[in-house]
Protein backbone atom coordinates (compact mmCIF):
# COMPACT_ATOMS: atom_id res chain seq x y z
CA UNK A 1 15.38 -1.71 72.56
CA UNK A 2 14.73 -3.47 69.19
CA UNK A 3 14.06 -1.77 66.20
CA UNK A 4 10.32 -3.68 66.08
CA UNK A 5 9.55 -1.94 69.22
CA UNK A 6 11.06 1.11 68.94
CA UNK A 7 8.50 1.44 65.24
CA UNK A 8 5.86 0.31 67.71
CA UNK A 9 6.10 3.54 69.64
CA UNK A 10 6.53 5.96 66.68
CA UNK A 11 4.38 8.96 67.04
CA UNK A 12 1.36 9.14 64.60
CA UNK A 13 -0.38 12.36 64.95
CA UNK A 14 -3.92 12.78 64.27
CA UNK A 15 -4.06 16.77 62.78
CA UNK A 16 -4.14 17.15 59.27
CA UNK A 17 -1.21 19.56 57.96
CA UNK A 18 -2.19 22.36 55.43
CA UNK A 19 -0.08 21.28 51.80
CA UNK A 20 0.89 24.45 49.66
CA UNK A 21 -1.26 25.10 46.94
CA UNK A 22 1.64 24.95 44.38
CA UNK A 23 2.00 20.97 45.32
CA UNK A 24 -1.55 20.25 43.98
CA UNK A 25 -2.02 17.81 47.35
CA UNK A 26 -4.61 20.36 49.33
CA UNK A 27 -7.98 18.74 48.00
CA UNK A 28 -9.65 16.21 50.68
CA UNK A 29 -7.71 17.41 53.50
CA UNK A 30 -10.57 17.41 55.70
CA UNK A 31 -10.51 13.75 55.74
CA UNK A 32 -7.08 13.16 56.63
CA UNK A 33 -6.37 10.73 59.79
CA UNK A 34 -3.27 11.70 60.68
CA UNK A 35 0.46 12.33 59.34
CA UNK A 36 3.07 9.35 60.31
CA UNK A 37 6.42 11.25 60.97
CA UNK A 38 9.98 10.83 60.84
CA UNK A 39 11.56 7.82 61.95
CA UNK A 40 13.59 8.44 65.38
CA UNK A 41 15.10 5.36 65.12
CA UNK A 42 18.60 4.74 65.60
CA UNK A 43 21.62 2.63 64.55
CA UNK A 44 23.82 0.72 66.86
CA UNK A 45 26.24 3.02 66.27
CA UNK A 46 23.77 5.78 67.50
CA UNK A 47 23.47 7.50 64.41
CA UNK A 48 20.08 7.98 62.88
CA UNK A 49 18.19 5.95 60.68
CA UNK A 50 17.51 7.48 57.22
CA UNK A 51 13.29 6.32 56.12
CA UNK A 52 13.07 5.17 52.87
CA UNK A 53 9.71 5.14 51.46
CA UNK A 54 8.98 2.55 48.85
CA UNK A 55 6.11 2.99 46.60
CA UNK A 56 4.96 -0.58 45.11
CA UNK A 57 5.41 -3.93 46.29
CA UNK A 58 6.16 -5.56 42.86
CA UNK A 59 9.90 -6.12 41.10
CA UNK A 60 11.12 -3.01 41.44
CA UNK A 61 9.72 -2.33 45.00
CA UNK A 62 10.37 -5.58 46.62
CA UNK A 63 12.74 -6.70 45.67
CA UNK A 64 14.87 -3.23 46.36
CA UNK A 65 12.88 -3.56 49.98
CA UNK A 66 14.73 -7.31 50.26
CA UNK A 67 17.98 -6.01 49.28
CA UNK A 68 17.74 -2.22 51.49
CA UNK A 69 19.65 -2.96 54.57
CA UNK A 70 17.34 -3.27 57.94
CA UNK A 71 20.33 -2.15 60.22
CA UNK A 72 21.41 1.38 57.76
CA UNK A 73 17.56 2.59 56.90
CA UNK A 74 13.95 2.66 58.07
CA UNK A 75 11.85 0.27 55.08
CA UNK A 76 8.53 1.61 54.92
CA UNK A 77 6.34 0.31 51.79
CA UNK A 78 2.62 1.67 50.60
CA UNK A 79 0.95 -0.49 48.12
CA UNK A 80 -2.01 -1.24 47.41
CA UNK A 81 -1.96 -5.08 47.63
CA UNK A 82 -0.06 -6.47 50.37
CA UNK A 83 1.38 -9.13 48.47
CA UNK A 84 4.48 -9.59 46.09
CA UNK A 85 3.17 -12.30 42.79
CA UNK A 86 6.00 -13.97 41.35
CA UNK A 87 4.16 -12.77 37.47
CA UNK A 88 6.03 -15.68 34.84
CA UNK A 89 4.21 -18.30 36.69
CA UNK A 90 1.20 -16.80 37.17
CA UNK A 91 -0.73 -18.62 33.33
CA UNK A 92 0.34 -21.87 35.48
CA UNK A 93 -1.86 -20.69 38.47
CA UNK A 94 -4.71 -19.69 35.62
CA UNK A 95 -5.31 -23.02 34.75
CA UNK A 96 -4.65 -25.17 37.80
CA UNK A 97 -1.07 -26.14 37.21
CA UNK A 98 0.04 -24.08 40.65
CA UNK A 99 -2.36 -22.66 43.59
CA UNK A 100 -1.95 -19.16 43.54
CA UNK A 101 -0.38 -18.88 46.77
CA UNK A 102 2.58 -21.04 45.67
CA UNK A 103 3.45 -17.66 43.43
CA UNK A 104 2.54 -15.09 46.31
CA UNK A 105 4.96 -13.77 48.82
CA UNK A 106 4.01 -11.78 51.88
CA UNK A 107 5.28 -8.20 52.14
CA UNK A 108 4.79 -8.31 55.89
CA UNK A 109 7.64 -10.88 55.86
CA UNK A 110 10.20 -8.66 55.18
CA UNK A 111 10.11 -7.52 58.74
CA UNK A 112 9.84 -3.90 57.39
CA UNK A 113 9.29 -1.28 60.23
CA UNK A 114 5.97 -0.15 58.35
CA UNK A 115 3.68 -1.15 55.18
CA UNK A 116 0.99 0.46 54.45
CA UNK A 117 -2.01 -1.21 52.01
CA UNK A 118 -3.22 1.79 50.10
CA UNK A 119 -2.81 4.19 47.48
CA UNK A 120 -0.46 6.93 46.96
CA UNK A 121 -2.19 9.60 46.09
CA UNK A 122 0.11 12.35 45.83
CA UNK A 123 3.87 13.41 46.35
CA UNK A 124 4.34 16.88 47.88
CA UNK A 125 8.43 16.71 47.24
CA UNK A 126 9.16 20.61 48.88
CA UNK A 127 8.12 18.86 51.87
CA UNK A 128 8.70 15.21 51.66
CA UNK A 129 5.19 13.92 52.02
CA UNK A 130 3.21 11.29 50.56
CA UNK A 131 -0.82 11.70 50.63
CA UNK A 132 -2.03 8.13 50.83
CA UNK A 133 -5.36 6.62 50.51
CA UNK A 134 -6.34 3.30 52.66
CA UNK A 135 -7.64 0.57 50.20
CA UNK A 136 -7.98 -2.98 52.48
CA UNK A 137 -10.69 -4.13 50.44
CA UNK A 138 -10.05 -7.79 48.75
CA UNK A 139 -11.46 -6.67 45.49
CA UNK A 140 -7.73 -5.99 44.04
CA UNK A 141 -8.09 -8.11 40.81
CA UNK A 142 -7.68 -5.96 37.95
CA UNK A 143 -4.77 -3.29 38.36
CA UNK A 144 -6.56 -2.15 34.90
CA UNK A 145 -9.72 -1.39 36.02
CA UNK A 146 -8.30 -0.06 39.67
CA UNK A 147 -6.44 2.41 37.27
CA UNK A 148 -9.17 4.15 36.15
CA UNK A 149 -11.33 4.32 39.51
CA UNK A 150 -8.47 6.02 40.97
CA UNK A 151 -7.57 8.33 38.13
CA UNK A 152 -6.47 11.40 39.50
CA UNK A 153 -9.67 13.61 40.13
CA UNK A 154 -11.68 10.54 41.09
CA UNK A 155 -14.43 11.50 43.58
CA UNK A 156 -14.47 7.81 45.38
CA UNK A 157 -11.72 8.03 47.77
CA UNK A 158 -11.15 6.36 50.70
CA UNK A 159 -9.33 7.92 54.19
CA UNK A 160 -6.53 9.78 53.34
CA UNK A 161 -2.77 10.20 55.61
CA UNK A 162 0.35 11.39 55.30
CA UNK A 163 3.85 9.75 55.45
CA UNK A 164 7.17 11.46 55.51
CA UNK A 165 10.29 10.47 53.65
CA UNK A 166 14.22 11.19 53.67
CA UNK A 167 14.37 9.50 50.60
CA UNK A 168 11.87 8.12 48.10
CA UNK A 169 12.21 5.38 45.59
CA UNK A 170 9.18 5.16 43.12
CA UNK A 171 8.25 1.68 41.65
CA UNK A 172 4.38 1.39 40.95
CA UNK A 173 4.96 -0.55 38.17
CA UNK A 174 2.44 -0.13 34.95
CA UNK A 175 -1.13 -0.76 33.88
CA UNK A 176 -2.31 -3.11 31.10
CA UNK A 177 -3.52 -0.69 28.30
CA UNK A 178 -6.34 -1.17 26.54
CA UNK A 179 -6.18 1.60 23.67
CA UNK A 180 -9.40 3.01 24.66
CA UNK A 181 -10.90 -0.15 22.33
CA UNK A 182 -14.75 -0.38 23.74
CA UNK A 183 -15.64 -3.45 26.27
CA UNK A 184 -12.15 -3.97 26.63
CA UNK A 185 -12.20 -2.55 30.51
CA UNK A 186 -15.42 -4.23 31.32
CA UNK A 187 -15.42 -7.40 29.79
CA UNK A 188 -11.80 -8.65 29.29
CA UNK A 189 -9.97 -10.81 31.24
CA UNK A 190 -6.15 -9.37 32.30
CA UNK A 191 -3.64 -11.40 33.55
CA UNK A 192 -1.27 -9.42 35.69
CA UNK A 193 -2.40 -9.95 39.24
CA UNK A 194 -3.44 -12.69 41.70
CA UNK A 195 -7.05 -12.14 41.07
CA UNK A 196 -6.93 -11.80 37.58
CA UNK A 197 -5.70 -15.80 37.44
CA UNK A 198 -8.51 -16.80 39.70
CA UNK A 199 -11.30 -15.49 37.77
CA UNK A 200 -9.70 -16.58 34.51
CA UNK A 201 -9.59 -20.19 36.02
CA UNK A 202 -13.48 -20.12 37.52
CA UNK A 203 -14.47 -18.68 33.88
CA UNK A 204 -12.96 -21.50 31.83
CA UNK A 205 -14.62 -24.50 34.14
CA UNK A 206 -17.78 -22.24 34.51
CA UNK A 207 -17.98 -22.42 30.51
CA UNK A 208 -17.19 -25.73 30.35
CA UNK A 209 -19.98 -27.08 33.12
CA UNK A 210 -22.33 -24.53 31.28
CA UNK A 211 -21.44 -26.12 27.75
CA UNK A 212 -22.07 -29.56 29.29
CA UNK A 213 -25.51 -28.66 30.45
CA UNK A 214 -28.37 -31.01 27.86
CA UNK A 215 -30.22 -27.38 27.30
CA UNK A 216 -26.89 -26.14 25.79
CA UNK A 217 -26.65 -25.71 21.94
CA UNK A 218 -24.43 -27.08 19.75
CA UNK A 219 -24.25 -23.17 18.60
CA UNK A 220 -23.56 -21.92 22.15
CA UNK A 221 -21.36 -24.71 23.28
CA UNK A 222 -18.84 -23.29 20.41
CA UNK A 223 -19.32 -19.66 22.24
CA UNK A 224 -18.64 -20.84 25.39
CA UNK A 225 -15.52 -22.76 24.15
CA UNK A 226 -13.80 -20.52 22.34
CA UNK A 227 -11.36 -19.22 24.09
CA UNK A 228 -9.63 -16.06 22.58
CA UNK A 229 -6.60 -14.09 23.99
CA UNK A 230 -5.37 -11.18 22.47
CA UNK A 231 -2.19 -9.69 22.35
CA UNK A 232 1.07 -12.44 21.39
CA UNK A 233 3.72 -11.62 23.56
CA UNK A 234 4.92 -14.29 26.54
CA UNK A 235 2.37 -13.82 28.57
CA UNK A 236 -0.78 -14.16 26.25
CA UNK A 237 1.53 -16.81 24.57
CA UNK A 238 2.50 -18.92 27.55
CA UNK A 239 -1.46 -18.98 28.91
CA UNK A 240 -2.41 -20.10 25.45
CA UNK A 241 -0.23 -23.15 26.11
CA UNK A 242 -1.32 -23.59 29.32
CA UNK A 243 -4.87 -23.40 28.87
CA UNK A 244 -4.05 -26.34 26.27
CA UNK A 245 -2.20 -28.50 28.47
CA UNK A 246 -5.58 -28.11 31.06
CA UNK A 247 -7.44 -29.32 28.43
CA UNK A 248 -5.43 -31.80 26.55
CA UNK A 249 -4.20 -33.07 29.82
CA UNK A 250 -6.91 -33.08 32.31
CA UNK A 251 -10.67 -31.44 30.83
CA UNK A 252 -10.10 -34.07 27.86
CA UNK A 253 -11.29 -37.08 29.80
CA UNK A 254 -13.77 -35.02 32.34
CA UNK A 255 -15.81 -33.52 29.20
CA UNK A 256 -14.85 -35.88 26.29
CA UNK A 257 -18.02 -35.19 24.30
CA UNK A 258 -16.95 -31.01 24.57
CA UNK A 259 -14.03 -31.64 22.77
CA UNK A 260 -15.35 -31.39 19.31
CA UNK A 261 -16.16 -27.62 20.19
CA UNK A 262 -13.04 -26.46 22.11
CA UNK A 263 -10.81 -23.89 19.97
CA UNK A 264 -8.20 -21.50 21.13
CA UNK A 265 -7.34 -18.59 19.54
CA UNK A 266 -4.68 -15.83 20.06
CA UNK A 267 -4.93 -12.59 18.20
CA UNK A 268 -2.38 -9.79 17.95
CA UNK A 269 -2.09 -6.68 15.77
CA UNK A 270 1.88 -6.89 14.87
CA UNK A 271 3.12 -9.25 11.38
CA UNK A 272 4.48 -11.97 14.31
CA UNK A 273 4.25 -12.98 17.78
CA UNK A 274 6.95 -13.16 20.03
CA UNK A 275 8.79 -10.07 18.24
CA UNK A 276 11.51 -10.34 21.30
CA UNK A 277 12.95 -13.53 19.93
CA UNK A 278 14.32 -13.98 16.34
CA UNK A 279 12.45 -15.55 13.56
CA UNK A 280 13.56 -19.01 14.47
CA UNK A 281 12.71 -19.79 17.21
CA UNK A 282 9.05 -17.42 17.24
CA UNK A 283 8.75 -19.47 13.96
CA UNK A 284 9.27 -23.06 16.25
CA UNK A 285 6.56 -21.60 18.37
CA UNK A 286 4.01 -21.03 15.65
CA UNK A 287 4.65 -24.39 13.98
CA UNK A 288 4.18 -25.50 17.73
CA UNK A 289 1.06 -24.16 18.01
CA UNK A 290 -0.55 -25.12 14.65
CA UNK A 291 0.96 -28.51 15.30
CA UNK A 292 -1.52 -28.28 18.57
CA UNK A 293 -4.60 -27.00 16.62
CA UNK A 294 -4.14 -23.62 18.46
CA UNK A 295 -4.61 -20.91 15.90
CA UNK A 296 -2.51 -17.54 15.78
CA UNK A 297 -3.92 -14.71 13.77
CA UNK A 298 -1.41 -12.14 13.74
CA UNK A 299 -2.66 -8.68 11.91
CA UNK A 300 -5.84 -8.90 13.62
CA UNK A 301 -6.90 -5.68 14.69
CA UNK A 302 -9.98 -6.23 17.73
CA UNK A 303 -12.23 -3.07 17.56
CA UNK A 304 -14.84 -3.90 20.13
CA UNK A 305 -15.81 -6.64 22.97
CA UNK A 306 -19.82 -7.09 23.25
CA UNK A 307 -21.99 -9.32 25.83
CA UNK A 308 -23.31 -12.05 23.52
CA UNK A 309 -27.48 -10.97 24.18
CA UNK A 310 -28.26 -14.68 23.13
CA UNK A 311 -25.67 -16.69 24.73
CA UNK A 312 -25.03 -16.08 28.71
CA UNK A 313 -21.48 -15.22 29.50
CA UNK A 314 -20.56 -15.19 26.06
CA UNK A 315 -18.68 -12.33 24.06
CA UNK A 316 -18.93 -11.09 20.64
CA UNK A 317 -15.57 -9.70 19.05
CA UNK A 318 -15.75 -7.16 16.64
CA UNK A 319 -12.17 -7.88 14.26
CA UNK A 320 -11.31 -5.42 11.89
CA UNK A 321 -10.44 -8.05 9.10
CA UNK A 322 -13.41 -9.83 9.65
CA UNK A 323 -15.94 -6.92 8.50
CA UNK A 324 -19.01 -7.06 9.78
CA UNK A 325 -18.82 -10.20 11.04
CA UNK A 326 -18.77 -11.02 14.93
CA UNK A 327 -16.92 -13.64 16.56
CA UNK A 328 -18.39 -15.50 19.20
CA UNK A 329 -16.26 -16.43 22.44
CA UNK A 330 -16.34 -17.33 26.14
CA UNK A 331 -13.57 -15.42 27.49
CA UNK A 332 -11.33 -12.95 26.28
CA UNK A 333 -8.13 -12.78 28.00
CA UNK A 334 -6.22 -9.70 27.17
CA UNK A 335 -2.55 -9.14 27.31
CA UNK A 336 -1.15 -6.89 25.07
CA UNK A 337 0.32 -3.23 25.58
CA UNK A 338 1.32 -1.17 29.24
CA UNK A 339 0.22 1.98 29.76
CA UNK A 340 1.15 4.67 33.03
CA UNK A 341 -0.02 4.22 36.67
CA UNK A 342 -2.07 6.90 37.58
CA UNK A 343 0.08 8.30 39.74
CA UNK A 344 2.95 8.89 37.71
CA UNK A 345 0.67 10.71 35.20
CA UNK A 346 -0.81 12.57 38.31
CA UNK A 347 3.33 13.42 38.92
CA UNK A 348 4.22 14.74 35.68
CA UNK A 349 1.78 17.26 35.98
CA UNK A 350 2.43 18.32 38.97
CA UNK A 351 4.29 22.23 39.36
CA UNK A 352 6.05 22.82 42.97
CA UNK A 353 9.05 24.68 43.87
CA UNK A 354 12.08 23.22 46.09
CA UNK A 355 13.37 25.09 49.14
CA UNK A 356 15.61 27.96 48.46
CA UNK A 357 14.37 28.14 44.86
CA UNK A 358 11.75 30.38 43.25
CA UNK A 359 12.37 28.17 39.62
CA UNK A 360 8.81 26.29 39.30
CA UNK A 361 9.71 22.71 38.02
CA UNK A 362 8.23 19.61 37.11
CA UNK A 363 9.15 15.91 36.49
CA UNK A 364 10.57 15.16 33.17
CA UNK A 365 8.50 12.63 31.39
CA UNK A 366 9.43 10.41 28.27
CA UNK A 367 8.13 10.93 25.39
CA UNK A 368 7.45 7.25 24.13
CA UNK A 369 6.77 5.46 27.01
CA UNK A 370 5.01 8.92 29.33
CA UNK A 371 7.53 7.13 31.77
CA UNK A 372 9.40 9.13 34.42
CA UNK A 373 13.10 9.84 33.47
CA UNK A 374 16.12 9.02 35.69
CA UNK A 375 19.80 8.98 35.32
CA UNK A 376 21.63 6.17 35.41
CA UNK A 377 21.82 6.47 39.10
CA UNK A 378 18.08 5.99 38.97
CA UNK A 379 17.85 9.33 40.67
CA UNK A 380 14.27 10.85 39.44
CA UNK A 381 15.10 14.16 37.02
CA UNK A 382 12.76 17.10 36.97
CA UNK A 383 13.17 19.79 34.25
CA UNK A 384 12.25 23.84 34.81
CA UNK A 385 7.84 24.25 34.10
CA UNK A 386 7.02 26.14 30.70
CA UNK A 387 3.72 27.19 29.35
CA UNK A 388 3.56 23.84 28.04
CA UNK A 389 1.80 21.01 30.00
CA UNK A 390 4.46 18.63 28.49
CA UNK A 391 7.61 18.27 31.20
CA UNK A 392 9.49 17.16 28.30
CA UNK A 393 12.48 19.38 27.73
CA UNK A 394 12.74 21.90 25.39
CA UNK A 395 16.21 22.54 23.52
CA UNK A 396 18.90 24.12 26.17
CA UNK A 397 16.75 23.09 28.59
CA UNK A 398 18.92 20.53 31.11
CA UNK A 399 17.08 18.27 33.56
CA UNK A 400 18.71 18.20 37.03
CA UNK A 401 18.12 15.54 39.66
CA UNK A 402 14.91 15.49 42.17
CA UNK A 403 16.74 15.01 45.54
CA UNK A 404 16.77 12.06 47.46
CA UNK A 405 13.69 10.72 44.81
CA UNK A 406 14.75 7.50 42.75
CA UNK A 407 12.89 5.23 40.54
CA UNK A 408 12.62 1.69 39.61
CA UNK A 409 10.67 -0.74 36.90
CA UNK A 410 8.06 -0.17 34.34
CA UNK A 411 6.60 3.27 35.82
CA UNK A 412 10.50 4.59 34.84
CA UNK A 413 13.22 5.18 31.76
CA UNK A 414 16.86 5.93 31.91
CA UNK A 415 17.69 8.59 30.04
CA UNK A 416 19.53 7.93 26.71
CA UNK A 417 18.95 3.80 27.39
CA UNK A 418 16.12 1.72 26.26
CA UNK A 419 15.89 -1.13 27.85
CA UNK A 420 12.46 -3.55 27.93
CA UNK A 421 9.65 -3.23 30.29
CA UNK A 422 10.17 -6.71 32.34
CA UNK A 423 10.62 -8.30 35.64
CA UNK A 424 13.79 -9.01 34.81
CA UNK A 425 15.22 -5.28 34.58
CA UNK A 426 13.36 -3.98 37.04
CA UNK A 427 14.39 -6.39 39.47
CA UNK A 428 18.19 -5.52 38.84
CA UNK A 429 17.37 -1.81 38.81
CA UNK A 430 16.22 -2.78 42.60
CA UNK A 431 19.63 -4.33 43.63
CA UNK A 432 21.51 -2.47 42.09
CA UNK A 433 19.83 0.83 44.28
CA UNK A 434 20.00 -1.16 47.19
CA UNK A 435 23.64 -1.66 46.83
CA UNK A 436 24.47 1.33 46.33
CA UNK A 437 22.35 2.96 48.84
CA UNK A 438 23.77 0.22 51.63
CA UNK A 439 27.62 1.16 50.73
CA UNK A 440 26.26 4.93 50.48
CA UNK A 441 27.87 5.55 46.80
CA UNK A 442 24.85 6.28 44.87
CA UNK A 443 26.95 8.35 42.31
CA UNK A 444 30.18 5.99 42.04
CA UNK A 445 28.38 3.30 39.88
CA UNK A 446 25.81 3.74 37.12
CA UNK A 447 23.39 0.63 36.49
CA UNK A 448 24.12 -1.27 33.70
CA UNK A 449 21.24 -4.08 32.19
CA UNK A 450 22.91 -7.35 31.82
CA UNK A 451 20.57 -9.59 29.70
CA UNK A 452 20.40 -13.00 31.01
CA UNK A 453 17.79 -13.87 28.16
CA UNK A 454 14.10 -14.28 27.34
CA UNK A 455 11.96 -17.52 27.60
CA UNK A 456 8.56 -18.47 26.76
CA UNK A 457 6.70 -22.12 27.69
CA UNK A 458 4.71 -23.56 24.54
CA UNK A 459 3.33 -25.96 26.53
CA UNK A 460 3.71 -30.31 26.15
CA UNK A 461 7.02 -29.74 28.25
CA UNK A 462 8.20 -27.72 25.71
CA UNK A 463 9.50 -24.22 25.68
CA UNK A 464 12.31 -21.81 23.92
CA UNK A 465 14.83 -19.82 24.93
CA UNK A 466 17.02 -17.09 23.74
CA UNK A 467 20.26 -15.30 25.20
CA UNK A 468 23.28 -13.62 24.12
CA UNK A 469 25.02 -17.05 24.33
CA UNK A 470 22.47 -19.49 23.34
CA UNK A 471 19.84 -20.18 22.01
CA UNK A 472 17.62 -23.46 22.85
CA UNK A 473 14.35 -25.11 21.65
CA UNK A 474 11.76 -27.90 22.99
CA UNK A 475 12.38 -30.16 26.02
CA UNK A 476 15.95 -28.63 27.08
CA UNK A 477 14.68 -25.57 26.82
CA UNK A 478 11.53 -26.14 29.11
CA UNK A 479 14.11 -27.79 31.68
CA UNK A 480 15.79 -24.57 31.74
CA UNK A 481 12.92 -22.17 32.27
CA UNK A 482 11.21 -24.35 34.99
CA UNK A 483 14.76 -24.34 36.52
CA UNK A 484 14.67 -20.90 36.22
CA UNK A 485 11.79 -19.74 37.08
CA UNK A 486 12.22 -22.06 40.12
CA UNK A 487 15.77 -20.37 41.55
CA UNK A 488 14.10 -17.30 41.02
CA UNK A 489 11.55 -17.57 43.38
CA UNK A 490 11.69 -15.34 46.46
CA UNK A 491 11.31 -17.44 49.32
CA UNK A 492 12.23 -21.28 50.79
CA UNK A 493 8.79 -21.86 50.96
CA UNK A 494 7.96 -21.26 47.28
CA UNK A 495 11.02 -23.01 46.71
CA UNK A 496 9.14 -26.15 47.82
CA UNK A 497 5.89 -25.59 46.88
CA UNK A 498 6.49 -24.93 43.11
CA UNK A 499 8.01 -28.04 42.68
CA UNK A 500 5.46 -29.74 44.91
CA UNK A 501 2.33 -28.39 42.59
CA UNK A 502 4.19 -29.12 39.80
CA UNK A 503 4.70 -32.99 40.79
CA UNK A 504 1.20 -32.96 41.86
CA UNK A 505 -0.59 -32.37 38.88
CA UNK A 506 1.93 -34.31 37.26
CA UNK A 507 1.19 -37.27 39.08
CA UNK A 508 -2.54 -37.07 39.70
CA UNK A 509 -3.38 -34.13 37.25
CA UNK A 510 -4.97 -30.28 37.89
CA UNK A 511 -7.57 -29.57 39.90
CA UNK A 512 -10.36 -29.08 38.16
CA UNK A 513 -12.88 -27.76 41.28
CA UNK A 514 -14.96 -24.17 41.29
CA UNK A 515 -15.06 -22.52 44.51
């Protein structure tokens, strides 16, 4: 019997099973639909098959469920979206350049033996259970503001099951943080998901067929077409020359009388942008930019995002330097800062007790980051429960490993390494478990980062990039990262598509449609 079948007739219980009390996963039990059990399945060789539970379907979680062998362990993925997004070319998909499914790949595909779309809500780790929480609604766009309806606590829950583990590998990824700065939640635009691209792309043509309407003011048409991002990373960097390319290349001859009022305008708090790359080259960009009339306003502090009450869908920005003066805008895309998934805050906090132990212990979190802390194993460490509500350990206090629990990407930090929050060490983090897990040596070899460098598009087929053994600047450097970015993708079909977008708006330029 195949291993498709044999998950077909797993055994999924419908009674809810009592959680002890000191796991903090008894609330809502009532509303439970059942418990999904142990995998029975088998190898060839007879021998049982292991379940691995992966939380997350980004980086970290698929691309360790991609590298996890089928034929040694059960794959079994919650997440709340049932979709991996390839992220660096998501700012092309924003503006037209791609179709957002040219950037998506299918979870499903991986011919895993389960996924799950939904929450997880809890880890009871005495027992090896995972409380999830359905979510198969569409409305996925903003991992932000999904982070703080389903802060732990949150009365709005949907139906809650269980799912049993041998082993565990964390990777729910991070949150875009918004420094509790007021309107930022409500009225910003974030730019880390699927959905997040396709309103940003209906919001820029709405404003434009809104600033062409004859009833329009000159006064509101500069609103409208003001386009500020904030935060000057990659990411708000690389939309900023994107957006510019739309219009430059494409908006430019559909709304040439607009022109006059379009401005872009990227903000960030820190003395430069781009503070990865060294002066040079973050200097290139800048001169890049101004050469492009897109302005950069780095020690701008943004206190406060405000509907515009005489402009409709326009924003007033409240800048620190600016005093009491508002600026006007039409959307505000924000990209600066990460801050913890629920769940791993939800985690930390968490007390239980292991079997054969009467020691009452906790996750250790990082300090900086609020992270959880592995070794370089990526094995998950907890550390003995004081008085304190902080898991981080006191002096002569050792953390020990969490068995069979390991975690991956932004939502983690290996202890006594620091080592940047991107796709690109998160998705070796997830090979390198895999490997190890698939040759069954998860001690023998400690994960090392290798940096194979950083690279941001500045738009005009122009881009820089930075490594330990070069460093490159305009049109070669563009080659490279579209090269890059292209081998990188996860499937054939991407493979294809990317560069078939890419010609296409090329050739006959971006579509420029709302619907």
């Amino acid at each position: 019997m195949s291993n498709t079948v044999r998950a077909s007739h797993r055994l999924l219980t419908r009674s809810p099973v009592a959680l002890p009390k000191s796991s903090g996963l008894d609330r809502q039990l009532q509303y439970a639909p059942g418990c999904l059990r142990r995998a029975s399945t088998t190898t060839q060789n007879g021998r049982k098959k292991e379940r691995v539970v992966i939380l997350g379907s980004g980086w970290a979680g698929y691309g360790f469920a991609r590298s996890l062998d089928p034929k040694k362990y059960e794959r079994i993925m919650i997440s709340p979206r049932s979709y991996f997004v390839f992220t660096p070319l998501l700012a092309g998909t924003a503006v037209g350049t791609l179709e957002f499914r040219a950037v998506t790949e299918p979870v499903r595909r991986l011919g895993l033996d389960h996924f799950h779309q939904g929450w997880a809500d809890g880890i009871d780790f005495a027992r090896k259970v995972i409380r999830v929480e359905a979510n198969t609604s569409d409305d996925i766009a903003s991992r932000t503001r999904l982070a703080i309806k389903h802060r732990p606590g949150t009365a709005d829950k949907g139906a809650l099951f269980e799912v049993e583990y041998d082993k565990l590998v964390i990777a729910v990824g991070s949150y875009s943080q918004t420094f509790g700065i007021e309107g930022v939640r409500e009225h910003a635009n974030f730019l880390r998901d699927i959905g997040d691209a396709r309103k940003i792309r209906m919001k820029v043509l709405q404003n434009f067929e809104k600033a062409a309407l004859p009833i329009t003011s000159d006064e509101d048409r500069k609103k409208l077409l003001h386009f500020a991002i904030v935060g000057g990373g990659p990411t708000g960097i690389e939309y900023a020359a994107e957006l510019h390319d739309l219009i430059r290349d494409d908006l430019k001859y559909t709304y040439p009388d607009l022109m006059k009022f379009v401005s872009i305008t990227v903000y960030d708090v820190a003395p430069k942008v781009l503070p990865m790359f060294d002066k040079r080259l973050a200097d290139y960009a800048m001169d890049r930019f101004n050469r492009e009339g897109i302005k950069v306003k780095t020690q701008h502090h943004l206190m406060r995002v405000r509907p515009d009450e005489k402009c409709e869908g326009c924003f007033k920005l409240k800048i620190k330097e600016c005093g009491e003066e508002e600026i006007g805008a039409g959307i505000v895309v924000w990209s600066t800062g990460l801050m913890q998934n629920p769940l791993v805050q939800k985690l930390e906090s968490t007390v239980f007790k292991m079997p054969g132990s009467d020691t009452e212990m906790q996750l250790q979190k990082d300090a900086k980051t609020g992270g959880l802390v592995t070794d370089a194993n990526l094995r998950v460490h907890m550390v003995p429960h004081t008085a304190s509500s902080d898991s981080v350990p006191t002096q002569g206090q050792k953390p020990t490993v969490l068995p069979d629990v390991y975690g991956v990407g932004d939502c983690t930090v290996i202890a006594e390494m620091s080592l940047p929050a991107t796709a690109q060490v998160a998705s070796q983090q997830a090979v390198h478990l895999a490997k190890r897990l698939n040759k069954g040596d998860i001690d023998q070899k400690p994960f090392k980062f290798r940096n194979l460098g950083t690279m941001t598009y500045l738009g005009g087929w122009t881009a820089i990039h930075q490594s330990s053994a070069d460093e490159l600047r305009g049109w070669m450097a563009w080659v490279l990262w579209r090269t890059a970015y292209l081998t990188r993708s996860m499937s054939i079909r991407n493979k294809i598509t990317v560069p078939f977008y890419w010609a296409m708006s090329w050739l006959f330029g971006r579509d420029i449609s709302r619907f």
